[in-house]
N, C-alpha and C. Protein backbone atom coordinates (compact mmCIF):
# COMPACT_ATOMS: atom_id res chain seq x y z
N UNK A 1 0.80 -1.19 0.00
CA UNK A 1 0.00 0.00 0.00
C UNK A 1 0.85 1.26 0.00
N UNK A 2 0.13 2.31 -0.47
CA UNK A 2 0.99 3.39 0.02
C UNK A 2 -0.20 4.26 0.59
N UNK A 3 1.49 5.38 1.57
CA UNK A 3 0.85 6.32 2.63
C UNK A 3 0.86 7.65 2.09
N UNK A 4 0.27 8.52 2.18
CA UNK A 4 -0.05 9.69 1.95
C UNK A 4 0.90 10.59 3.20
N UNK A 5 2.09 11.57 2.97
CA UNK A 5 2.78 11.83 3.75
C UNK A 5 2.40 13.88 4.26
N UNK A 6 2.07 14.09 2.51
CA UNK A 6 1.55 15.49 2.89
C UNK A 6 1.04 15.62 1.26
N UNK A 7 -0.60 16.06 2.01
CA UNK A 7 -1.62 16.45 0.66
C UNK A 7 -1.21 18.10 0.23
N UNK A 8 -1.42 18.35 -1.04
CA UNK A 8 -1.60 19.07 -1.58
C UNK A 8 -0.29 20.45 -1.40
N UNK A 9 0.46 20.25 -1.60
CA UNK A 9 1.45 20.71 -1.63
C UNK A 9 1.72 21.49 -3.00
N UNK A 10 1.37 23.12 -2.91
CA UNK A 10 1.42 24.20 -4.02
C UNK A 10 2.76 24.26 -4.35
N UNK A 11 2.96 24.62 -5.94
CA UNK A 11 4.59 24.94 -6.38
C UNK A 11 4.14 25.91 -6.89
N UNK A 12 4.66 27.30 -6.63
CA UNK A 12 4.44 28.29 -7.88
C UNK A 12 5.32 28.70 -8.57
N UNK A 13 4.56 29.71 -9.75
CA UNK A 13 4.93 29.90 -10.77
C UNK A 13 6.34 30.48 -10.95
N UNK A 14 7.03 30.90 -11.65
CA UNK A 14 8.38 30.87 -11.79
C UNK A 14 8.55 32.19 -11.04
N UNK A 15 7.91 33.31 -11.75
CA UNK A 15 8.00 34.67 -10.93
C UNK A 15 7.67 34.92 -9.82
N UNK A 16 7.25 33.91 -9.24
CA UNK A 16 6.83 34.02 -7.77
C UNK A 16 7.55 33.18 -6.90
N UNK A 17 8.38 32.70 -7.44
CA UNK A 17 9.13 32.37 -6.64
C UNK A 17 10.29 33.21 -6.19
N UNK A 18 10.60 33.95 -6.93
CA UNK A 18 11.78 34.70 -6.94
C UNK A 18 11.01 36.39 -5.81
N UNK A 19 10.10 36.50 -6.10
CA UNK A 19 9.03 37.62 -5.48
C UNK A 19 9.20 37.59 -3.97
N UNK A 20 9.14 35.87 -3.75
CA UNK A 20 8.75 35.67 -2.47
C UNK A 20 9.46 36.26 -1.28
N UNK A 21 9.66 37.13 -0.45
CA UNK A 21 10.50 37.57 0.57
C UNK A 21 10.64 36.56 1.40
N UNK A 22 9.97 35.34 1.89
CA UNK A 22 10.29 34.49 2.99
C UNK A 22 9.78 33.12 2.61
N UNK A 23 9.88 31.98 3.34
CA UNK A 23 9.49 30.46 2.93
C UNK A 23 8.15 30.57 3.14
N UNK A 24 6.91 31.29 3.23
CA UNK A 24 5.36 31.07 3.41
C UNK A 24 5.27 30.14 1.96
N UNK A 25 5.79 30.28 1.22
CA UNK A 25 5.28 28.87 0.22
C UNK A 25 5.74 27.55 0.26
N UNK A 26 6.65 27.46 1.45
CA UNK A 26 7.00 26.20 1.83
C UNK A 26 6.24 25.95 3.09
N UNK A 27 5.17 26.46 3.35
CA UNK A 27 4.16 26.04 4.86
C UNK A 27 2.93 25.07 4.33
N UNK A 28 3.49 23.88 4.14
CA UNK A 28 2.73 22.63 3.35
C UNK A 28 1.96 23.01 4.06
N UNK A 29 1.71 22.49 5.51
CA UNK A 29 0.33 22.63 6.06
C UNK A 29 -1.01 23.21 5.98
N UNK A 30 -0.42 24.75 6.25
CA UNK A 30 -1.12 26.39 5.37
C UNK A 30 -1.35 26.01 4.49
N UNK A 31 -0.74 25.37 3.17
CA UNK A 31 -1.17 25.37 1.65
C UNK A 31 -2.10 24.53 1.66
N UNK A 32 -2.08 23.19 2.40
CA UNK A 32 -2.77 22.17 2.17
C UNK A 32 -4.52 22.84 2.47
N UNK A 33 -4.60 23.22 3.87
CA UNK A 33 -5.43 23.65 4.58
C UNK A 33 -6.23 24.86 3.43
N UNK A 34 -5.49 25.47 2.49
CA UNK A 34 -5.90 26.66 2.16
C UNK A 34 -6.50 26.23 0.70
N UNK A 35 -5.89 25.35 0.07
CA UNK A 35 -6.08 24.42 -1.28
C UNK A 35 -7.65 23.83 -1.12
N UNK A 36 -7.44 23.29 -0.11
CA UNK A 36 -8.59 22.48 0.26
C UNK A 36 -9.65 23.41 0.39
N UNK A 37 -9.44 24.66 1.15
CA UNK A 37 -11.14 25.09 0.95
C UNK A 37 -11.33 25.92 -0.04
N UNK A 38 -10.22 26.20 -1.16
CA UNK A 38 -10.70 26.74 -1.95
C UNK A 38 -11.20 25.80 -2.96
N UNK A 39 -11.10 24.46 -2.70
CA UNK A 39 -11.60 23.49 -4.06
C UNK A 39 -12.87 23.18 -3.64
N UNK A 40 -13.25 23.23 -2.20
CA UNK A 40 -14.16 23.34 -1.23
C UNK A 40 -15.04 24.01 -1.81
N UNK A 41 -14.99 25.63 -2.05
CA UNK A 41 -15.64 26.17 -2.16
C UNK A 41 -15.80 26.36 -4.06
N UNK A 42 -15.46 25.71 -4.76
CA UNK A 42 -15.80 25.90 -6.53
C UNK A 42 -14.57 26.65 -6.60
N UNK A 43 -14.29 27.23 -6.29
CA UNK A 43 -13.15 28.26 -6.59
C UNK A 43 -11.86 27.67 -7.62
N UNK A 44 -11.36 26.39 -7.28
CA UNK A 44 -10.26 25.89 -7.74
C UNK A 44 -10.24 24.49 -7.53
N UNK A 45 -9.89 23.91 -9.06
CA UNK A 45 -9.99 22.32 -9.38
C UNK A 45 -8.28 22.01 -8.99
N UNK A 46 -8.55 20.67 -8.18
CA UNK A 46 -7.56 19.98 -8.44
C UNK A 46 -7.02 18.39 -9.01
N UNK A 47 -6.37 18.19 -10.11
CA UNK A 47 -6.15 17.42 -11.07
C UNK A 47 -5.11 16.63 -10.97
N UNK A 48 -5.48 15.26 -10.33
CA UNK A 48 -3.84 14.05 -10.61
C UNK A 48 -4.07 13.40 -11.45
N UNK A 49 -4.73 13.80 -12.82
CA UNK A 49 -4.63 13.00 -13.61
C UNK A 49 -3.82 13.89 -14.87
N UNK A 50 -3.36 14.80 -14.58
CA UNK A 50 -2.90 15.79 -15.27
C UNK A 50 -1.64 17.03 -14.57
N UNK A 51 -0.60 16.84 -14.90
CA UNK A 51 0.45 17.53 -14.32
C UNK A 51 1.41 17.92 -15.45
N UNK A 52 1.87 19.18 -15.13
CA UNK A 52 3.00 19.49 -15.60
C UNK A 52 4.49 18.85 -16.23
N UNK A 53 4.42 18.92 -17.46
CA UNK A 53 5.60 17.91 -18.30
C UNK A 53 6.81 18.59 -18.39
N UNK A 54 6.97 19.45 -17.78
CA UNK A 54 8.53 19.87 -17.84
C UNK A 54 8.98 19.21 -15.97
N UNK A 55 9.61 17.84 -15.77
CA UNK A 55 9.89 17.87 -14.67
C UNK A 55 10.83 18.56 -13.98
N UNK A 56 11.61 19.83 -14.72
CA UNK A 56 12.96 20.66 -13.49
C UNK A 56 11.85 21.05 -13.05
N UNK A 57 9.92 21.95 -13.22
CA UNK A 57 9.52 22.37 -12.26
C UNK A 57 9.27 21.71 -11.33
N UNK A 58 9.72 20.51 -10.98
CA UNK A 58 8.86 19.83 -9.47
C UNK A 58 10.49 20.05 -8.88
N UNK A 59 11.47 20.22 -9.44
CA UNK A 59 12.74 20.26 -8.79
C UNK A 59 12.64 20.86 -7.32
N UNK A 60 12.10 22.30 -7.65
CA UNK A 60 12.33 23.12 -6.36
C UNK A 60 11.37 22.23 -5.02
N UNK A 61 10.34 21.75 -4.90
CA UNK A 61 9.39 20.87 -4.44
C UNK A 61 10.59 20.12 -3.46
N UNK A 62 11.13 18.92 -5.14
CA UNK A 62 11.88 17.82 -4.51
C UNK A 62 12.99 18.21 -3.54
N UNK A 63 13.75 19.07 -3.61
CA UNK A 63 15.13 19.64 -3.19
C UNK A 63 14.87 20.83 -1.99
N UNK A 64 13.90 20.44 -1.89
CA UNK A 64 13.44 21.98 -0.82
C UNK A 64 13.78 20.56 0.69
N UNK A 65 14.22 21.32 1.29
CA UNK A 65 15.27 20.92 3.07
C UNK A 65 13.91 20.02 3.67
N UNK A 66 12.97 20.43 3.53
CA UNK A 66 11.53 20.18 4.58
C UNK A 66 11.47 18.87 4.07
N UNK A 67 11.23 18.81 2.61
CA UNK A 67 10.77 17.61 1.91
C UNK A 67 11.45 16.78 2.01
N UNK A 68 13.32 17.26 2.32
CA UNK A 68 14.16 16.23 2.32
C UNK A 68 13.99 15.34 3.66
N UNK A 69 13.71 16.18 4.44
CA UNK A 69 13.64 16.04 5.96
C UNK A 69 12.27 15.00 6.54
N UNK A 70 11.26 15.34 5.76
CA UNK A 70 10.07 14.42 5.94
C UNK A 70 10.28 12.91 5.06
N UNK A 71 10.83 13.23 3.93
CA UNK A 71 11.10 11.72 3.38
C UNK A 71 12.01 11.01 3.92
N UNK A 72 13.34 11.41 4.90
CA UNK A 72 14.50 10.65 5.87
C UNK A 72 13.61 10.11 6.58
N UNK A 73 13.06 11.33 7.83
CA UNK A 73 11.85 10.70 9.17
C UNK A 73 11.05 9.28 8.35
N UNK A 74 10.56 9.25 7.01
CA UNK A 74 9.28 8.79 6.77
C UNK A 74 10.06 7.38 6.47
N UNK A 75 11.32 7.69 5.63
CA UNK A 75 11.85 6.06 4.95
C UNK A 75 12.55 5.24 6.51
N UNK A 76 12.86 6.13 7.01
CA UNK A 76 13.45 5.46 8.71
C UNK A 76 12.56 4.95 9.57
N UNK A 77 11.24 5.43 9.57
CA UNK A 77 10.67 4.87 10.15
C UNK A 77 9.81 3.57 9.71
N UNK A 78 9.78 3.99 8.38
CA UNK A 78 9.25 2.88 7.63
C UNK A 78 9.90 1.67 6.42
N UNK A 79 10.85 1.57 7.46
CA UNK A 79 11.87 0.37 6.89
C UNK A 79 12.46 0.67 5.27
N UNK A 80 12.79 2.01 4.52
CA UNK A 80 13.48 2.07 3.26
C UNK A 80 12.23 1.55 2.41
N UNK A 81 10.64 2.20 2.85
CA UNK A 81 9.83 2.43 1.86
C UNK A 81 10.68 3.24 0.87
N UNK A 82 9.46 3.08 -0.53
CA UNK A 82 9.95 4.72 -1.39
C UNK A 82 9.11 5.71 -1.35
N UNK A 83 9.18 6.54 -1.51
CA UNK A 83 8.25 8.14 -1.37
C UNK A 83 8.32 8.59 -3.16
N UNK A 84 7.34 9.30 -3.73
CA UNK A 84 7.27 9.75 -4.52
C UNK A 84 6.10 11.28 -4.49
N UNK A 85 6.33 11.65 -5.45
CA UNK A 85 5.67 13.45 -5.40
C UNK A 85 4.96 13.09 -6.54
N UNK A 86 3.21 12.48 -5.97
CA UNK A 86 2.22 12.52 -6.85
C UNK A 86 1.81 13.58 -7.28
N UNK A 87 2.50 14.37 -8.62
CA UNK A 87 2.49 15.42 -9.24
C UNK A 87 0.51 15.70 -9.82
N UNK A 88 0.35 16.56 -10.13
CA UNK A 88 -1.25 17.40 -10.40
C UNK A 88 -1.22 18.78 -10.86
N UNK A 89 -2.19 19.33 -11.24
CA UNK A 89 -2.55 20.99 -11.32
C UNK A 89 -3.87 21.15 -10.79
N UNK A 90 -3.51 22.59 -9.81
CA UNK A 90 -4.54 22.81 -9.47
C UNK A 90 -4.88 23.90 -10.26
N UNK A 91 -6.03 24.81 -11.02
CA UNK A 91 -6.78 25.07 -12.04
C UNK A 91 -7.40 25.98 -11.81
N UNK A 92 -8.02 27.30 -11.87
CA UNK A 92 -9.14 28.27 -11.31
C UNK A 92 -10.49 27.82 -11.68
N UNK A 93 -11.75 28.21 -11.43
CA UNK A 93 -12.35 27.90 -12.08
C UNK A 93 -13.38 28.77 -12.63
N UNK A 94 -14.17 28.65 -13.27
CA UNK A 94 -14.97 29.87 -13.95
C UNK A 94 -15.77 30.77 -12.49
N UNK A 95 -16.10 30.22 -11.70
CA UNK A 95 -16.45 30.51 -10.62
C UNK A 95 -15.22 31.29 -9.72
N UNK A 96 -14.25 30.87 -9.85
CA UNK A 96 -12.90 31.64 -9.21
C UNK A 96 -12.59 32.26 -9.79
N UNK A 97 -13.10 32.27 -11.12
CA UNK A 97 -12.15 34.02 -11.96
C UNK A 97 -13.07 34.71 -11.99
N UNK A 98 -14.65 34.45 -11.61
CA UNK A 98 -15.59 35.82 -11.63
C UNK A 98 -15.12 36.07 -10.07
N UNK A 99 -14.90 35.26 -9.31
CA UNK A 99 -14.91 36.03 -7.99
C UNK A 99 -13.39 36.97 -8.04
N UNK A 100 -12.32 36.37 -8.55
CA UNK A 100 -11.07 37.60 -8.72
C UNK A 100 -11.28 38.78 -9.14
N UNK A 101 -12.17 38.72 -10.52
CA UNK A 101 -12.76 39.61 -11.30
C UNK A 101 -13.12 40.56 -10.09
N UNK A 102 -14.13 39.90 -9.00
CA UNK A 102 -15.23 40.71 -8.13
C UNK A 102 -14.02 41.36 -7.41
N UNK A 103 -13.09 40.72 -7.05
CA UNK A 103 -12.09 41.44 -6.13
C UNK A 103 -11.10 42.44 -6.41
N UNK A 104 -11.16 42.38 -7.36
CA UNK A 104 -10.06 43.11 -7.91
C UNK A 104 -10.59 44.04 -8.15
């Protein structure tokens, strides 16, 4: 079987990464928590049957300290399982771009 170690884990876009002043896009938790009610609420689809084909973007993901750090804890404790990064896109949706629309 496999275990689910951390859902929904956001990568962004290239310019925003560089934007970012601090690691808030590495706060899996926050993202997970925040992903979820926006798919919750219509706002935003999320898709594992469909992901991004250039794999250097999952690089920053894979190589980020946290991730390294949860897959050591996870393979040590669990006898030299393997871990993998069930890649997806999450999507706006017509309902989430009239509400940006509204906000903006």
């Amino acid at each position: 079987g496999q275990s689910l170690l951390k859902p929904l884990i956001f990568i962004p876009h290239d310019g925003e990464i560089e934007s970012s002043l601090d690691n808030s896009m590495f706060d899996f938790d926050r993202n997970a928590s925040s992903i979820t009610n926006l798919e919750r609420l219509g706002l935003i689809k999320v898709d594992f049957t469909t992901w991004l084909s250039k794999k250097e973007k999952y690089t920053l993901l894979e190589s980020n300290p946290l991730v390294t750090a949860y897959k050591t804890s996870y393979i040590n404790a669990k006898n030299n399982e393997k871990l993998h990064v069930e890649k997806g896109i999450i999507d706006i949706t017509p309902l989430g771009e009239d509400f940006y629309n509204v906000c903006l």
